[in-house]
PDB file of N, CA and C in Angstrom:
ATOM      1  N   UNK A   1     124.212   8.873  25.290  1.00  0.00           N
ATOM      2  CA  UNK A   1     122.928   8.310  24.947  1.00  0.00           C
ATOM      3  C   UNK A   1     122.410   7.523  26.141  1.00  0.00           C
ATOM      4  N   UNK A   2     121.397   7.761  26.534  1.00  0.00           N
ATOM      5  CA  UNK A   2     120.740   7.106  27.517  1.00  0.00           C
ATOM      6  C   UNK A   2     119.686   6.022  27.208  1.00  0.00           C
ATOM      7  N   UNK A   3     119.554   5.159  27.716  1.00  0.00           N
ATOM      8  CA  UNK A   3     118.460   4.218  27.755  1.00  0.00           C
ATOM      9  C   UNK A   3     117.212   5.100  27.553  1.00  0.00           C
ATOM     10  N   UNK A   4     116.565   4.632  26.503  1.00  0.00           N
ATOM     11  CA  UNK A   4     114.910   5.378  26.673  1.00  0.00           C
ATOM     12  C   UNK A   4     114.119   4.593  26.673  1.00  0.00           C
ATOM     13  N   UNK A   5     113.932   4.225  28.037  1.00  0.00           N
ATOM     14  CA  UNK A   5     113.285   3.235  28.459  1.00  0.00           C
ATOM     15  C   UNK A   5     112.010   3.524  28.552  1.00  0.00           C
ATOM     16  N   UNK A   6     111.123   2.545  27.948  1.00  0.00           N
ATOM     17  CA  UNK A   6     109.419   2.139  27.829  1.00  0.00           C
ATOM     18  C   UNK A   6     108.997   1.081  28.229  1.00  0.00           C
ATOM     19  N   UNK A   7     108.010   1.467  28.722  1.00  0.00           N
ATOM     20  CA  UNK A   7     106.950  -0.116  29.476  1.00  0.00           C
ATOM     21  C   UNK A   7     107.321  -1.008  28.353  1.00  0.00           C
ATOM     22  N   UNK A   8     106.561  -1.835  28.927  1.00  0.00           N
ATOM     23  CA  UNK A   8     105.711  -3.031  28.194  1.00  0.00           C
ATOM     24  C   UNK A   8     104.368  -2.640  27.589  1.00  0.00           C
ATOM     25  N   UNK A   9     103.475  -1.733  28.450  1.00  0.00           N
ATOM     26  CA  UNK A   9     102.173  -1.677  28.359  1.00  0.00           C
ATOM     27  C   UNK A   9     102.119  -0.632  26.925  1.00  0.00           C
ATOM     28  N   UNK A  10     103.581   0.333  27.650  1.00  0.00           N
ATOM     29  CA  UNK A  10     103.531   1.752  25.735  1.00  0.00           C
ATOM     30  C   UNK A  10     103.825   0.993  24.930  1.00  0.00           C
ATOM     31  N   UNK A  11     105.105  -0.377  25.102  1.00  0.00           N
ATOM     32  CA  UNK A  11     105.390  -1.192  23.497  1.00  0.00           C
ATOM     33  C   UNK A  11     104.543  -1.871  23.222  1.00  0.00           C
ATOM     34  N   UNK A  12     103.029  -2.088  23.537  1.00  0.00           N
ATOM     35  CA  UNK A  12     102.471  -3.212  23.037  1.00  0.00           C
ATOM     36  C   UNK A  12     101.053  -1.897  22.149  1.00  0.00           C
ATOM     37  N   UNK A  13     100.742  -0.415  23.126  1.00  0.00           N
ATOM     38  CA  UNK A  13      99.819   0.500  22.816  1.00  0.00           C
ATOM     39  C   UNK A  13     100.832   1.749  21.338  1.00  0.00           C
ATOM     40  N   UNK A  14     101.903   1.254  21.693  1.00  0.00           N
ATOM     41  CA  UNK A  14     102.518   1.663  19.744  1.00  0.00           C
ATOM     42  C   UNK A  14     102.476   0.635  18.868  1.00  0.00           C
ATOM     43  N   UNK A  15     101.985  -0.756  19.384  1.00  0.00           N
ATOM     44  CA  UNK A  15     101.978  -1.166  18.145  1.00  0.00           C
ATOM     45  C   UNK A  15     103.377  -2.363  18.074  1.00  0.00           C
ATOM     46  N   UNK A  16     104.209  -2.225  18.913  1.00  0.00           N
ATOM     47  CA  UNK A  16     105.422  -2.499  18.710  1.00  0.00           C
ATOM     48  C   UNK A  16     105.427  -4.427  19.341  1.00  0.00           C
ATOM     49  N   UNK A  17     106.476  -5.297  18.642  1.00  0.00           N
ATOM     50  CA  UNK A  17     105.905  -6.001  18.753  1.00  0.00           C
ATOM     51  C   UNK A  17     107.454  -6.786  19.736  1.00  0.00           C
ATOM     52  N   UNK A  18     107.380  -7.961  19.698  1.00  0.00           N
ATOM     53  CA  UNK A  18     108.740  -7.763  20.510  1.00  0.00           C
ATOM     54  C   UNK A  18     109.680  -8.460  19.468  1.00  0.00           C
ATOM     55  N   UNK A  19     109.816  -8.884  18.305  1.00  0.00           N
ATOM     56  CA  UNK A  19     110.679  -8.669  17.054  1.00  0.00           C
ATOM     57  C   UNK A  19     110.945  -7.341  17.011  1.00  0.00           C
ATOM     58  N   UNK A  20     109.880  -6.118  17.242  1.00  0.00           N
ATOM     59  CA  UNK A  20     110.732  -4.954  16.669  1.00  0.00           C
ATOM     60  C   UNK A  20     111.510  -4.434  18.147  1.00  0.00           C
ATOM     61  N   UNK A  21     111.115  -5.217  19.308  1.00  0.00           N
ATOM     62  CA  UNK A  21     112.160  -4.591  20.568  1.00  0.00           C
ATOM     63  C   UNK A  21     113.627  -4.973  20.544  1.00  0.00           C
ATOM     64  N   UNK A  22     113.082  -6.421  19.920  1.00  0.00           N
ATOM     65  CA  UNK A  22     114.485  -7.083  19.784  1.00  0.00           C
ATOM     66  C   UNK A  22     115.313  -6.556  18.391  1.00  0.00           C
ATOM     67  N   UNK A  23     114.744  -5.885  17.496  1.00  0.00           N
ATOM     68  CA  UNK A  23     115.421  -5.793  16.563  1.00  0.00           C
ATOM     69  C   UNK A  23     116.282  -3.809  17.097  1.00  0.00           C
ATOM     70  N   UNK A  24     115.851  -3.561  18.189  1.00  0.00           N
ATOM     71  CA  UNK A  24     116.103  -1.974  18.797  1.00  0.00           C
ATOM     72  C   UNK A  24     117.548  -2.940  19.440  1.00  0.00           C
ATOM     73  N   UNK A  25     117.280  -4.307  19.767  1.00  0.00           N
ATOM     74  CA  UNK A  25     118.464  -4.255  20.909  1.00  0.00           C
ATOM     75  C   UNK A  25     119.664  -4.545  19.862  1.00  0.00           C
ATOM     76  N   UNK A  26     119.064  -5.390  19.120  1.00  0.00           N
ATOM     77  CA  UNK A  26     120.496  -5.503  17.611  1.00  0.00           C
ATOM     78  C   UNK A  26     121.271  -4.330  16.874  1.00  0.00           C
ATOM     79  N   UNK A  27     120.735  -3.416  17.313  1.00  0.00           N
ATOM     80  CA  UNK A  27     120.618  -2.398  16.641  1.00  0.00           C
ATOM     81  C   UNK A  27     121.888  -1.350  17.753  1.00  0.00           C
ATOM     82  N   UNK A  28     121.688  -1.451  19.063  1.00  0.00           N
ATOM     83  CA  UNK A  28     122.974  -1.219  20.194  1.00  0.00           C
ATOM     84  C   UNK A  28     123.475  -1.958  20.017  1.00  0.00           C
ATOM     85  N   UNK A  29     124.084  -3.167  20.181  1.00  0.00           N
ATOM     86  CA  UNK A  29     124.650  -4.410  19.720  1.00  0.00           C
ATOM     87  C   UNK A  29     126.064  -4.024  18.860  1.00  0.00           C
ATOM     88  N   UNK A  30     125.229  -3.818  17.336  1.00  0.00           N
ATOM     89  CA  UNK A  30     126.089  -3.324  16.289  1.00  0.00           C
ATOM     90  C   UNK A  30     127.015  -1.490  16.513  1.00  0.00           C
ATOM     91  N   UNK A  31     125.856  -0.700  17.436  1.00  0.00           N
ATOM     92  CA  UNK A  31     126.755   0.192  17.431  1.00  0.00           C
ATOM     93  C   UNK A  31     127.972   0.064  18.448  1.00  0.00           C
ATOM     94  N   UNK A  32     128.260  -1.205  19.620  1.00  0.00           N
ATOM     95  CA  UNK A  32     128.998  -1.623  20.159  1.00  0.00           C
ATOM     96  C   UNK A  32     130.041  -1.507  19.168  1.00  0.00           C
ATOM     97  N   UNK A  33     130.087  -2.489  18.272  1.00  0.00           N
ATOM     98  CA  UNK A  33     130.754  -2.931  17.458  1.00  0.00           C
ATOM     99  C   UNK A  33     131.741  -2.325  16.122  1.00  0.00           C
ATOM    100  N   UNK A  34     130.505  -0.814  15.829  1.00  0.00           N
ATOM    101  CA  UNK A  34     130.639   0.021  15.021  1.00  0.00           C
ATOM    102  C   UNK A  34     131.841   0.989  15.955  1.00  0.00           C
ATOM    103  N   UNK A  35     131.317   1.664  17.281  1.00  0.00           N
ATOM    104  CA  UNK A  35     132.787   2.034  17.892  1.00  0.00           C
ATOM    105  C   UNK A  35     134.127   1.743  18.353  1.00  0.00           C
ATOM    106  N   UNK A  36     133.906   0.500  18.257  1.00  0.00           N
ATOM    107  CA  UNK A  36     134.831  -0.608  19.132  1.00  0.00           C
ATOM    108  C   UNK A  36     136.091  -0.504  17.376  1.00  0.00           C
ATOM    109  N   UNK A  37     135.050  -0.607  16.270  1.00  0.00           N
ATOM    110  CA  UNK A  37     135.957  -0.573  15.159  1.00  0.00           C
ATOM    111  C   UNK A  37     136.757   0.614  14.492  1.00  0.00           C
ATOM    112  N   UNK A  38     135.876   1.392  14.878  1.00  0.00           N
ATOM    113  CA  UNK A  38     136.234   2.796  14.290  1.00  0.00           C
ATOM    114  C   UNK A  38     137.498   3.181  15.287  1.00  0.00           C
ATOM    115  N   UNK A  39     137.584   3.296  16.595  1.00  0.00           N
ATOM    116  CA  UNK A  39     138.064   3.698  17.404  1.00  0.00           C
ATOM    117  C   UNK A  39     139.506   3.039  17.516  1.00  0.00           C
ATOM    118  N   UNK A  40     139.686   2.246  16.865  1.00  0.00           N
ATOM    119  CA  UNK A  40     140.932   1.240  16.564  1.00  0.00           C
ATOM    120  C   UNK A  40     141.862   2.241  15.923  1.00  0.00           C
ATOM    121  N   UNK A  41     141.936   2.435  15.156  1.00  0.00           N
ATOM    122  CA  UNK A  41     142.364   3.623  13.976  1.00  0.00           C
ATOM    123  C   UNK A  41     142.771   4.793  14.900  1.00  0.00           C
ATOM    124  N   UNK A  42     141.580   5.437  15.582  1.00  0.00           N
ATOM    125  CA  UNK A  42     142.040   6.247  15.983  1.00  0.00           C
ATOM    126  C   UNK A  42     142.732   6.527  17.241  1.00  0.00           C
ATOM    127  N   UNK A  43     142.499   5.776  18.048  1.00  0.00           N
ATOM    128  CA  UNK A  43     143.600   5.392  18.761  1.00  0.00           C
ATOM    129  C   UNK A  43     145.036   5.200  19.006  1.00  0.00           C
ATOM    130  N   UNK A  44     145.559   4.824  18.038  1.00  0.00           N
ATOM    131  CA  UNK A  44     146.738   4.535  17.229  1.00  0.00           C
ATOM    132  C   UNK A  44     147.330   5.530  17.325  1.00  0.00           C
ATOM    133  N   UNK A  45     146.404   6.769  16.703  1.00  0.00           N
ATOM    134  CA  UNK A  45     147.090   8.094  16.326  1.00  0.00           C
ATOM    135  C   UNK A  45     147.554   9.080  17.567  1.00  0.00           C
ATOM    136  N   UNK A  46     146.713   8.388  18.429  1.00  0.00           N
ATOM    137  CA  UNK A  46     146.648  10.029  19.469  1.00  0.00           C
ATOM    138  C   UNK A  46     148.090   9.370  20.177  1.00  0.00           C
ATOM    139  N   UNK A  47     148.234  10.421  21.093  1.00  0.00           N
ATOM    140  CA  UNK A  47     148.938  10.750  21.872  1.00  0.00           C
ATOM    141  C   UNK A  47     148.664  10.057  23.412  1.00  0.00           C
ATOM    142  N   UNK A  48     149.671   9.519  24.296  1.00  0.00           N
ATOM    143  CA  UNK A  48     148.864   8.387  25.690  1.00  0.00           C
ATOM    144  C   UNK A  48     148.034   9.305  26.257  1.00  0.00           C
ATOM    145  N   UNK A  49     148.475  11.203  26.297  1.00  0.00           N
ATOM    146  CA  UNK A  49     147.277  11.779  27.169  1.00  0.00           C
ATOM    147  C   UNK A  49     145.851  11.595  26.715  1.00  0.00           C
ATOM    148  N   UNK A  50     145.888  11.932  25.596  1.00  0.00           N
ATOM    149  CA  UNK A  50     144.424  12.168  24.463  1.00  0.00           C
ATOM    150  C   UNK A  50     144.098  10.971  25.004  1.00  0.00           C
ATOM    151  N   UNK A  51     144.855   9.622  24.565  1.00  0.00           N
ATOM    152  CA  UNK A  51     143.757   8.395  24.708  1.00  0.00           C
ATOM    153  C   UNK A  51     143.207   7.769  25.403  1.00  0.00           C
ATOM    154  N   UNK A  52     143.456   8.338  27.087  1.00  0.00           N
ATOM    155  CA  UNK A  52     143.237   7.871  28.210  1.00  0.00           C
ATOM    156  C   UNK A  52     141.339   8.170  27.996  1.00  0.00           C
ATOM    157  N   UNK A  53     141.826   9.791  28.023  1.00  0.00           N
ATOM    158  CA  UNK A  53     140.424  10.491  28.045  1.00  0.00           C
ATOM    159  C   UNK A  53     139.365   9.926  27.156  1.00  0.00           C
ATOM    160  N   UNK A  54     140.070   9.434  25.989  1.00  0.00           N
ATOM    161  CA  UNK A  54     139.010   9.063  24.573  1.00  0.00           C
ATOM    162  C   UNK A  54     138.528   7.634  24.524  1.00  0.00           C
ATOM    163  N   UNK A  55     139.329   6.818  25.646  1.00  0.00           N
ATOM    164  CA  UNK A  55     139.429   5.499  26.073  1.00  0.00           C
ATOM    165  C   UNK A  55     137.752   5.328  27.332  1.00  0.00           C
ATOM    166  N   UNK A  56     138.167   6.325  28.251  1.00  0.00           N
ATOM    167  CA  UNK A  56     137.013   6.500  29.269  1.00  0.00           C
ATOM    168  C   UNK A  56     135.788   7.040  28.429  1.00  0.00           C
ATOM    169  N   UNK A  57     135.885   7.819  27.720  1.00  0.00           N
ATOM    170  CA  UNK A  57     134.820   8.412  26.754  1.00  0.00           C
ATOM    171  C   UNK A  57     133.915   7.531  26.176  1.00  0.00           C
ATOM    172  N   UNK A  58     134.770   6.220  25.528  1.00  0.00           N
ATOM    173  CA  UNK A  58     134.321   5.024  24.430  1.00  0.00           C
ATOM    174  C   UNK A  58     133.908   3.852  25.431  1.00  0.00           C
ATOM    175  N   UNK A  59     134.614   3.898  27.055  1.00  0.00           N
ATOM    176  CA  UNK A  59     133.850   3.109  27.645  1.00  0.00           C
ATOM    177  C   UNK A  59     132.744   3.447  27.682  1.00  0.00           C
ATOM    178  N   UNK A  60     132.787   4.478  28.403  1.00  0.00           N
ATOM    179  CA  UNK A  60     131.493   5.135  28.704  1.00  0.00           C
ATOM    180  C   UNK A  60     130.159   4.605  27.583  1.00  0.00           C
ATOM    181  N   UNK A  61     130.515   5.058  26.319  1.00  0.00           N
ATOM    182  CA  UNK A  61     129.305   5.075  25.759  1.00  0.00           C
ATOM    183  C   UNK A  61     129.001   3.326  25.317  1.00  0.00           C
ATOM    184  N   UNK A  62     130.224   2.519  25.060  1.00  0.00           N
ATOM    185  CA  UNK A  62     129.789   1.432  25.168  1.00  0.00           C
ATOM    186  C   UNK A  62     128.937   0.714  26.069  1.00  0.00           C
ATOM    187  N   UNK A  63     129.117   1.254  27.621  1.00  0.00           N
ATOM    188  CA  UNK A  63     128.551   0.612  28.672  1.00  0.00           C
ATOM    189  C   UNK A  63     126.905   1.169  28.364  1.00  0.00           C
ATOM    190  N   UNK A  64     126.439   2.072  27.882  1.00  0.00           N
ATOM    191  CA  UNK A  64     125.523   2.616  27.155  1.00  0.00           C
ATOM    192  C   UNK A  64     124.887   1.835  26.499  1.00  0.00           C
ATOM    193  N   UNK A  65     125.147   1.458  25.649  1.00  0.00           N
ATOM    194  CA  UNK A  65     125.052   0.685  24.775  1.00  0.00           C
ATOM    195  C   UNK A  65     124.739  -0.672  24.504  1.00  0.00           C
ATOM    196  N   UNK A  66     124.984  -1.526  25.836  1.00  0.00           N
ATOM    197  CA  UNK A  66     125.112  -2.568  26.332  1.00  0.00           C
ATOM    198  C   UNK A  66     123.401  -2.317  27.633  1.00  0.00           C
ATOM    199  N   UNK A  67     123.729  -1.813  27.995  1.00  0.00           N
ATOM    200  CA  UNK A  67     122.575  -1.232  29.035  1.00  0.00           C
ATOM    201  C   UNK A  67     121.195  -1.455  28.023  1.00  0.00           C
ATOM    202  N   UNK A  68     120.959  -0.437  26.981  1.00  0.00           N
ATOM    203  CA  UNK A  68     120.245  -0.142  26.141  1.00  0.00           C
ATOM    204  C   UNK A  68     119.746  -1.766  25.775  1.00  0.00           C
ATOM    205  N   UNK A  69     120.859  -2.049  25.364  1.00  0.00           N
ATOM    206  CA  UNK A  69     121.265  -3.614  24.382  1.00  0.00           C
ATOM    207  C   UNK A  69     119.752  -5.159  25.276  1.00  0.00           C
ATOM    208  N   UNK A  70     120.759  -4.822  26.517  1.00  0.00           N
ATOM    209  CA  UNK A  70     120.238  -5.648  27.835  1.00  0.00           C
ATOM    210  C   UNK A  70     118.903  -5.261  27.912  1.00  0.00           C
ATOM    211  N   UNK A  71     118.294  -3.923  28.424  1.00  0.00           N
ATOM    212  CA  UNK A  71     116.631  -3.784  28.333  1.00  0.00           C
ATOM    213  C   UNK A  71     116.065  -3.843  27.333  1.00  0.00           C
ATOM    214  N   UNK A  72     116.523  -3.849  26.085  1.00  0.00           N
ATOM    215  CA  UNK A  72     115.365  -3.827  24.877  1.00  0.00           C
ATOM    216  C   UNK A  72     115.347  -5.717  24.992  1.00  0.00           C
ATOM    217  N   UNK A  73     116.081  -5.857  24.961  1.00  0.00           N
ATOM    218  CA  UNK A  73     116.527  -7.828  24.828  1.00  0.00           C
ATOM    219  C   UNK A  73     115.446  -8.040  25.564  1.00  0.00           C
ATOM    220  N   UNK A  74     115.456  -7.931  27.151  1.00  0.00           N
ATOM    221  CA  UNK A  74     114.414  -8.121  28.504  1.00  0.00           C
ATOM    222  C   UNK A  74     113.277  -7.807  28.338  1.00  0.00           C
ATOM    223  N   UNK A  75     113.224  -6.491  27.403  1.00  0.00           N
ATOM    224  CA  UNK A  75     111.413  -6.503  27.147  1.00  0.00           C
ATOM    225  C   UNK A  75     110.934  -7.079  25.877  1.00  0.00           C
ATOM    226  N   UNK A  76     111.952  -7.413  24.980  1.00  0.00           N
ATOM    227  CA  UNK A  76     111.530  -8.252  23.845  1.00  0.00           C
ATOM    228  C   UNK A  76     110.611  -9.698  24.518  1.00  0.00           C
ATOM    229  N   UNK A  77     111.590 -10.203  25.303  1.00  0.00           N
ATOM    230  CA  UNK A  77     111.170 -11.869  25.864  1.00  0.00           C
ATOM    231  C   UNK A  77     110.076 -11.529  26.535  1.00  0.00           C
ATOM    232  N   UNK A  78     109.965 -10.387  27.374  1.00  0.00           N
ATOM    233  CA  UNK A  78     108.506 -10.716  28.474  1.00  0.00           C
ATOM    234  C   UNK A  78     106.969 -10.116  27.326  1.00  0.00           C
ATOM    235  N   UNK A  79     107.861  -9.399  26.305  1.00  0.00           N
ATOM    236  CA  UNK A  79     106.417  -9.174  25.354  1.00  0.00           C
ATOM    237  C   UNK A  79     106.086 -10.834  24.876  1.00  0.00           C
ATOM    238  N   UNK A  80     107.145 -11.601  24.315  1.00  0.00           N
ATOM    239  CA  UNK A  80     107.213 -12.741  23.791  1.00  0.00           C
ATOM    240  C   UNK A  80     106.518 -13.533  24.306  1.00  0.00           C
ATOM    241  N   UNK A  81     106.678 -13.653  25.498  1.00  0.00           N
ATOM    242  CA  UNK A  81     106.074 -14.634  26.958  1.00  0.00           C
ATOM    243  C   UNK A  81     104.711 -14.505  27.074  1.00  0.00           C
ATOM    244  N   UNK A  82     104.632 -12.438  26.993  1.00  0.00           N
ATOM    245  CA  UNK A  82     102.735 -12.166  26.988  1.00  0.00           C
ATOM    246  C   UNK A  82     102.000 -12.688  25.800  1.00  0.00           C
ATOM    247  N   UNK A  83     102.705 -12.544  24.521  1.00  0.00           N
ATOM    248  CA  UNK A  83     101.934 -13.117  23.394  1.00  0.00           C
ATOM    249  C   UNK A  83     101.724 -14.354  23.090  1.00  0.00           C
ATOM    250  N   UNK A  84     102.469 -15.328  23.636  1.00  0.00           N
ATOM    251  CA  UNK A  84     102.437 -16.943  23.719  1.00  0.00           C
ATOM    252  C   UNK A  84     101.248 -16.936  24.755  1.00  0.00           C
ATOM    253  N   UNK A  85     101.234 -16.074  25.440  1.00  0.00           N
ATOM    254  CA  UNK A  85     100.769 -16.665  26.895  1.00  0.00           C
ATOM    255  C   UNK A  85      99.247 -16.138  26.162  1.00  0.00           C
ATOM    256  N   UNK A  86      99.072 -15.011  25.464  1.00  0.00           N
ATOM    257  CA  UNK A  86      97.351 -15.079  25.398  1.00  0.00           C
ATOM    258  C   UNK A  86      97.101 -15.984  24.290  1.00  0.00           C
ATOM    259  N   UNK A  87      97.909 -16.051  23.376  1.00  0.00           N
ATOM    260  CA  UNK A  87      97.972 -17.402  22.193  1.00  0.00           C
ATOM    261  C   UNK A  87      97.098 -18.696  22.651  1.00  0.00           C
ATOM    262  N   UNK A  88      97.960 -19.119  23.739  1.00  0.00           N
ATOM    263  CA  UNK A  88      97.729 -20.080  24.942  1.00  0.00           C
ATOM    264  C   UNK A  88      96.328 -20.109  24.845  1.00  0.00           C
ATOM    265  N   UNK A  89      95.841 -18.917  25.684  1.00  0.00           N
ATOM    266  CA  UNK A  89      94.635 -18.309  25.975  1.00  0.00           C
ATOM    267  C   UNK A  89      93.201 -18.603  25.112  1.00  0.00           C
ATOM    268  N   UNK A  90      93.589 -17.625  23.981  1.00  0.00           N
ATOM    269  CA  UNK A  90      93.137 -17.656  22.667  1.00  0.00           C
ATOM    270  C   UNK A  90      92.851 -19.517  22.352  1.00  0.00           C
ATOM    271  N   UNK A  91      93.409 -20.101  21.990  1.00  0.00           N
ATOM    272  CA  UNK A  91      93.252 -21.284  21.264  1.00  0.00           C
ATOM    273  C   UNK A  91      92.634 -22.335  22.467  1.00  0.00           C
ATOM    274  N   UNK A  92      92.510 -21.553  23.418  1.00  0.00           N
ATOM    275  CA  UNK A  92      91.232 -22.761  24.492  1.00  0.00           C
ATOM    276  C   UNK A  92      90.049 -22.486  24.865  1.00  0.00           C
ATOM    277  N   UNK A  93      89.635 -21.852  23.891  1.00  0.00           N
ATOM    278  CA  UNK A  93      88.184 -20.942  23.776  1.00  0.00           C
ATOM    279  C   UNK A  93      87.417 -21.995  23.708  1.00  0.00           C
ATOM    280  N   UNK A  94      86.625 -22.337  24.780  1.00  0.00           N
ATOM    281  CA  UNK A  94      85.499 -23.587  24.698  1.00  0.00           C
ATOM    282  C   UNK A  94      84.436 -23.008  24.318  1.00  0.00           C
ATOM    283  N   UNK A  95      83.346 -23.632  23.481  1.00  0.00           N
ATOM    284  CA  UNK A  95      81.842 -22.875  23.280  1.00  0.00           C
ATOM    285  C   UNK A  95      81.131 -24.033  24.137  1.00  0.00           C
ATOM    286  N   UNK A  96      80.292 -23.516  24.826  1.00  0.00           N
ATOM    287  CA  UNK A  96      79.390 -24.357  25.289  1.00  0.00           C
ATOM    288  C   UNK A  96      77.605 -24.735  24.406  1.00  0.00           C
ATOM    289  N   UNK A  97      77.212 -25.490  24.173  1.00  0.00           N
ATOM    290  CA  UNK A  97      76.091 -25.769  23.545  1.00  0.00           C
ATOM    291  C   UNK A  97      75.036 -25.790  24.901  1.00  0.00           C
ATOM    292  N   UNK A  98      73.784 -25.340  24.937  1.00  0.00           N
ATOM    293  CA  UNK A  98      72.502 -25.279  25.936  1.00  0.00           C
ATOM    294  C   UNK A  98      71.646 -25.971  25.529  1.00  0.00           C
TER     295      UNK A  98
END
């Protein structure tokens, strides 16, 4: 599984908000967690050749996972940052009277 990595500019033109980026990175997070558990079990069973291979395999996709984890996190905060920041913006709307 690869990172499918998206702007800022496509997560904000889907709609997407950065609760739902951050809720993409919770979401790698747990499948960390989900292989890390499963893989316990099976481990056990194999054989030292099998588990070397199945060991590099489960790094592998963990480091995946973590990657994924790390950029959705990073574009959650800088969406966060843009929406405070026009908030900011927004609420110093002066009207002038003539």
């Amino acid at each position: 599984m690869a990172v499918t990595a998206i702007s800022i500019d496509e997560a904000f033109a889907q709609g997407s908000s950065w609760s739902q980026m951050l809720s993409v990175a919770k979401f790698h997070k747990g499948q960390i967690d989900q292989k890390l558990k499963s893989s316990r079990d099976a481990l056990a069973k194999m054989p030292d050749w099998k588990s070397r291979k199945f060991k590099q395999e489960l790094d592998a996709s963990i480091r995946k996972h973590h990657e994924s984890a790390d950029y959705f996190e990073d574009l959650a905060g800088r969406m966060k940052a843009i929406e405070q920041e026009s908030d900011a913006v927004s609420s110093k709307v002066v009207t002038y009277e003539g």
